[in-house]
Protein backbone atom coordinates (compact mmCIF):
# COMPACT_ATOMS: atom_id res chain seq x y z
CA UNK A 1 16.26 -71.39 -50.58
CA UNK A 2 14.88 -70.50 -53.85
CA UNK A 3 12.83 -73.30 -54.34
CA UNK A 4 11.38 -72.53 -50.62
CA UNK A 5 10.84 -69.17 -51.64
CA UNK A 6 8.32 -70.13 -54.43
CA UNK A 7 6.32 -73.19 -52.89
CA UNK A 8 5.95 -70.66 -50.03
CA UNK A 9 3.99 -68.33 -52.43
CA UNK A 10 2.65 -71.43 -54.23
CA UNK A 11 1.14 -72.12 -50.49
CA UNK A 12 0.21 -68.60 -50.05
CA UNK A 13 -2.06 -68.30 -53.39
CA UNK A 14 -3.83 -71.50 -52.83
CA UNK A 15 -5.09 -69.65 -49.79
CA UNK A 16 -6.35 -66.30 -51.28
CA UNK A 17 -9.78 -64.93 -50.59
CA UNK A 18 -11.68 -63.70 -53.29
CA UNK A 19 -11.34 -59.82 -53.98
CA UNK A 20 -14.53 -58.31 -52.43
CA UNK A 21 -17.16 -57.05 -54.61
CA UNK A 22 -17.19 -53.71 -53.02
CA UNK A 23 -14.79 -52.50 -50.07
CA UNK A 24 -17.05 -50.53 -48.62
CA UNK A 25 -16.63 -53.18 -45.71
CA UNK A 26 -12.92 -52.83 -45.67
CA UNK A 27 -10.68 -53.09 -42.61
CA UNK A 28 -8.74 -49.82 -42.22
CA UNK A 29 -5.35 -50.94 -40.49
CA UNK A 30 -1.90 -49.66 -39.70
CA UNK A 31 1.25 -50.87 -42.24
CA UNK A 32 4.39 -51.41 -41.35
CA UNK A 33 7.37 -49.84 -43.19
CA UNK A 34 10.93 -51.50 -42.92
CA UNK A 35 14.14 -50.35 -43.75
CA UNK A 36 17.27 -48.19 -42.61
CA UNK A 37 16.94 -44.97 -41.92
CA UNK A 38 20.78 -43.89 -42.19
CA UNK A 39 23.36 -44.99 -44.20
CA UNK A 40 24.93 -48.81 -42.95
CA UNK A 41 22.24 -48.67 -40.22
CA UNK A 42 20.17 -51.46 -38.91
CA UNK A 43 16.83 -52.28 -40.51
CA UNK A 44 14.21 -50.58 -37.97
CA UNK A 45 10.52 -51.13 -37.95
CA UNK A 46 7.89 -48.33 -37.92
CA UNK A 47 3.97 -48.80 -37.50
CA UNK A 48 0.95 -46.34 -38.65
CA UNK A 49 -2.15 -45.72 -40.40
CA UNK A 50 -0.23 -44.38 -43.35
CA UNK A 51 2.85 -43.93 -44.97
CA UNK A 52 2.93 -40.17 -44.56
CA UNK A 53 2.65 -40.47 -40.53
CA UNK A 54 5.38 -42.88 -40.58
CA UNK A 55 7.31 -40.84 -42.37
CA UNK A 56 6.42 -38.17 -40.00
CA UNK A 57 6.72 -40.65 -36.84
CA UNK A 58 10.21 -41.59 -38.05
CA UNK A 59 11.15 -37.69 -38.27
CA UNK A 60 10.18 -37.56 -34.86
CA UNK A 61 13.02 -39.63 -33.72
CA UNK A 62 15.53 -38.86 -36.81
CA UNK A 63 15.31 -34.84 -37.06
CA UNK A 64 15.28 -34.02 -40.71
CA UNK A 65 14.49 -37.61 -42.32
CA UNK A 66 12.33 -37.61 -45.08
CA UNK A 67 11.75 -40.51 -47.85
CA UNK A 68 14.13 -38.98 -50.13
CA UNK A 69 16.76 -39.24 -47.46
CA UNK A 70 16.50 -42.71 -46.77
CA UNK A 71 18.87 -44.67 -47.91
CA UNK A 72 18.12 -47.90 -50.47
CA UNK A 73 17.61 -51.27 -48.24
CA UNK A 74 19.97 -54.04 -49.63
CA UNK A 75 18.94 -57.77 -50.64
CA UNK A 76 20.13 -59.10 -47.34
CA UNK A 77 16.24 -58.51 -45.71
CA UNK A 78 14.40 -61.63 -46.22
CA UNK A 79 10.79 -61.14 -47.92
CA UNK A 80 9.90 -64.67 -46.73
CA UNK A 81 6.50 -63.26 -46.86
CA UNK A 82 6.30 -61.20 -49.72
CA UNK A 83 4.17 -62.57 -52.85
CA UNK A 84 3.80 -59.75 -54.88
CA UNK A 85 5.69 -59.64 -58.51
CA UNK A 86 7.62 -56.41 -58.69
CA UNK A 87 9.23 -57.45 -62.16
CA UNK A 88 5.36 -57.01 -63.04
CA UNK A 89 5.50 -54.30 -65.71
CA UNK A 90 0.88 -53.81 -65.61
CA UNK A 91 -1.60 -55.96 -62.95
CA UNK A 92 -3.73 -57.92 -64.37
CA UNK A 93 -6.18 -56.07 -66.34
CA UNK A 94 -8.98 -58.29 -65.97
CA UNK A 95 -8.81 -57.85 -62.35
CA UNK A 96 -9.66 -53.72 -62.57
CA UNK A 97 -12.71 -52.62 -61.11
CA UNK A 98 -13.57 -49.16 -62.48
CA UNK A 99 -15.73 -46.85 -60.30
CA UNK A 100 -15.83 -49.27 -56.77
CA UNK A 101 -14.12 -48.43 -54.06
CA UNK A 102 -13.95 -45.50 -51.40
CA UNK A 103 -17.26 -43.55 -51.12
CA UNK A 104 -16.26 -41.30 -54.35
CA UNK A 105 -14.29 -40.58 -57.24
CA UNK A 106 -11.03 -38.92 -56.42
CA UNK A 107 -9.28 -36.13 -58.40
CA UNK A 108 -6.68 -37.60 -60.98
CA UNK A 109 -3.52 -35.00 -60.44
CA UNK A 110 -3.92 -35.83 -56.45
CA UNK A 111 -3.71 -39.62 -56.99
CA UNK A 112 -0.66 -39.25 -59.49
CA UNK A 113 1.04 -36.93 -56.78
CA UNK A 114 0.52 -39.92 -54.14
CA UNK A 115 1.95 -42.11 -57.01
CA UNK A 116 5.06 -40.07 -57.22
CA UNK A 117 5.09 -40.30 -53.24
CA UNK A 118 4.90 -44.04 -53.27
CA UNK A 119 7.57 -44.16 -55.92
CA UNK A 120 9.94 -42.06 -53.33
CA UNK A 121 9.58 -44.62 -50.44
CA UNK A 122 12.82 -46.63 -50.23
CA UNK A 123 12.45 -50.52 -48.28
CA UNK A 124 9.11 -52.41 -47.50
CA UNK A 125 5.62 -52.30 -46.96
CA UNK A 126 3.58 -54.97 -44.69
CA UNK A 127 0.27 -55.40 -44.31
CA UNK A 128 -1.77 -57.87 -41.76
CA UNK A 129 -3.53 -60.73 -42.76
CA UNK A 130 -7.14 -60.01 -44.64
CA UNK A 131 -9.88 -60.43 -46.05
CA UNK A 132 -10.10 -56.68 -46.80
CA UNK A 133 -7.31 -55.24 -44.21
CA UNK A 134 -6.24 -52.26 -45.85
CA UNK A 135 -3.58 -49.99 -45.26
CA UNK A 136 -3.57 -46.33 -46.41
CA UNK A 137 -0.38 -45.42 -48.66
CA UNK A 138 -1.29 -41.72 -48.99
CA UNK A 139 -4.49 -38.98 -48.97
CA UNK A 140 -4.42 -35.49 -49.81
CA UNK A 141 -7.09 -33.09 -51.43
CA UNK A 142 -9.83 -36.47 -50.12
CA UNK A 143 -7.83 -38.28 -52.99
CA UNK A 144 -6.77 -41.78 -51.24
CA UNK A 145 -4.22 -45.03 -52.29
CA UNK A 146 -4.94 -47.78 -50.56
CA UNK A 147 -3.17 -51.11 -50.28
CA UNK A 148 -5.46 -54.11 -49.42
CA UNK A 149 -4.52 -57.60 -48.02
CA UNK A 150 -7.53 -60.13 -49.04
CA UNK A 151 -5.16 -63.49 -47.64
CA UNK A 152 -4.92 -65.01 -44.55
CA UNK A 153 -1.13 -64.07 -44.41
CA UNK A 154 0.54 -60.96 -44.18
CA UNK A 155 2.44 -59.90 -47.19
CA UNK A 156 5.50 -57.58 -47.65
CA UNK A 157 6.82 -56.09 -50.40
CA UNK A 158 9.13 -53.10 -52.02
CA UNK A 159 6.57 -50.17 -51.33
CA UNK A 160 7.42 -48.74 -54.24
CA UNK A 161 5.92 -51.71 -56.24
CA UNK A 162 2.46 -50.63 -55.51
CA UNK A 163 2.77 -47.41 -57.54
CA UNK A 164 1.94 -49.54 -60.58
CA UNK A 165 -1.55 -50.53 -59.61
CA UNK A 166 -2.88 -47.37 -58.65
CA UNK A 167 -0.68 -46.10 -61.93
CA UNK A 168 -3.41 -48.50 -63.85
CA UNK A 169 -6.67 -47.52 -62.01
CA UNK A 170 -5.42 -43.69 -63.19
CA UNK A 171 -4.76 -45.36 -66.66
CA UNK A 172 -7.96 -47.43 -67.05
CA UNK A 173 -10.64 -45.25 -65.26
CA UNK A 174 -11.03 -42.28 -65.72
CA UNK A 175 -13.92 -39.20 -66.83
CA UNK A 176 -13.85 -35.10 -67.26
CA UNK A 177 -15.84 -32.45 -65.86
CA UNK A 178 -15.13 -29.01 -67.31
CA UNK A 179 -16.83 -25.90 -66.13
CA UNK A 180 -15.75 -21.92 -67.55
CA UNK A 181 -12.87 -22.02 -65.20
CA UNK A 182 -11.13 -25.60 -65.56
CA UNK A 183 -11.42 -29.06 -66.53
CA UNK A 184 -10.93 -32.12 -64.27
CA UNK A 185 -10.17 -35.17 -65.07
CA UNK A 186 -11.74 -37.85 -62.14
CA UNK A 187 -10.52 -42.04 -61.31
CA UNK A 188 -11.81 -44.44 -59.12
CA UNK A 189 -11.21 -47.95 -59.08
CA UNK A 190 -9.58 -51.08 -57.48
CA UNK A 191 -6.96 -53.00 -58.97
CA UNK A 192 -5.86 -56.59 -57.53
CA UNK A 193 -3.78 -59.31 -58.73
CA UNK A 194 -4.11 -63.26 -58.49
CA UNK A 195 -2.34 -63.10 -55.21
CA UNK A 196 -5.45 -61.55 -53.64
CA UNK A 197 -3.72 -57.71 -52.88
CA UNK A 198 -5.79 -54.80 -54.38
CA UNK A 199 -5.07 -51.60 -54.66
CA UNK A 200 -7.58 -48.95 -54.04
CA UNK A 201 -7.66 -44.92 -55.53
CA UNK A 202 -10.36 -42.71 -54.73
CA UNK A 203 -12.03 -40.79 -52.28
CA UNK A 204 -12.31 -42.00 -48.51
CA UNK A 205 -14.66 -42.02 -46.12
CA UNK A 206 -12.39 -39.89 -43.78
CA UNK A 207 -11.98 -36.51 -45.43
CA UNK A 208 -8.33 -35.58 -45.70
């Protein structure tokens, strides 16, 4: 099964697209979140454009469900699709784009808040086959996470796993304003790995 497992994503890499030069092109699609939503309960699938309406879509049906309420998935689910690293302590820095992405740059604090959201979503996060499909993970304040698929496959993987690239676009990229009243500190960028998913922070082209 192991060995399966890795000539699967073997397979899957030898079949990336290259990470587009800009994503202002970019397919905006739904994701798919899977996991239990009470305690010893069946894995259950919900669709939507982001993770906050799922969350919200799942409260619909569950009164009083939130992420931080949802229990921890278990091994047993089978990631035969997943391809992403998430013993990965940093993406690979080579592959950061500073200032691309979105149609602006996006305030700092508001990205690291949608970090921290990320962070607090339990199970797994799947996103259609690419070049470019991308799924939105959060937006506040018009301060966006993205998660791009750039492959021909889908790909699934702990949700929580994609804190770390936007975690490096806030780390690598990253200039001040100041007026008399406050100072702001301003990211942008993509981040993507060899397995052709990118991660995208900054402002969209949908205010929210």
């Amino acid at each position: 099964m192991f060995a399966s497992h890795v000539i699967g994503m073997l397979l899957a890499a030898a079949s990336v697209k290259a990470i587009p030069a800009s994503f202002e092109g970019l397919i905006t699609a739904d994701i798919t979140w899977t996991g239990r939503v009470v305690a010893n309960g069946s894995m259950v699938n919900f669709t939507g454009p982001s993770l906050q309406a799922i969350e919200q879509s799942i409260a619909s049906v569950y009164p009083g469900f939130t992420w931080a309420t949802a229990p921890q998935p278990n091994d047993d689910f089978s990631l035969s699709s997943r391809n992403i690293d998430d013993t990965q302590d940093v993406p690979t820095p080579s592959l950061l784009k500073c200032w691309d992405g979105g149609v602006g740059d996006a305030d700092a604090s508001h990205i690291t808040e949608g970090i921290n959201y990320l962070q607090s979503v339990p199970g797994y996060c799947s996103n259609d086959a690419g070049a470019a499909n991308c799924g939105q993970i959060s937006c506040s304040y018009n301060s966006a996470i993205m998660w791009c698929n750039n492959n021909r496959r889908t790909y699934t993987t702990h949700c929580k796993s994609l804190a770390k690239y936007a975690t490096a676009i806030v780390r690598g990229c990253q200039h001040e304003t100041r007026d008399s009243a406050h100072e702001t500190i301003w990211t942008r960028g993509i981040q993507g790995d060899e397995l052709g998913i990118s991660v995208i922070a900054a402002k969209p082209a949908v205010d929210c």
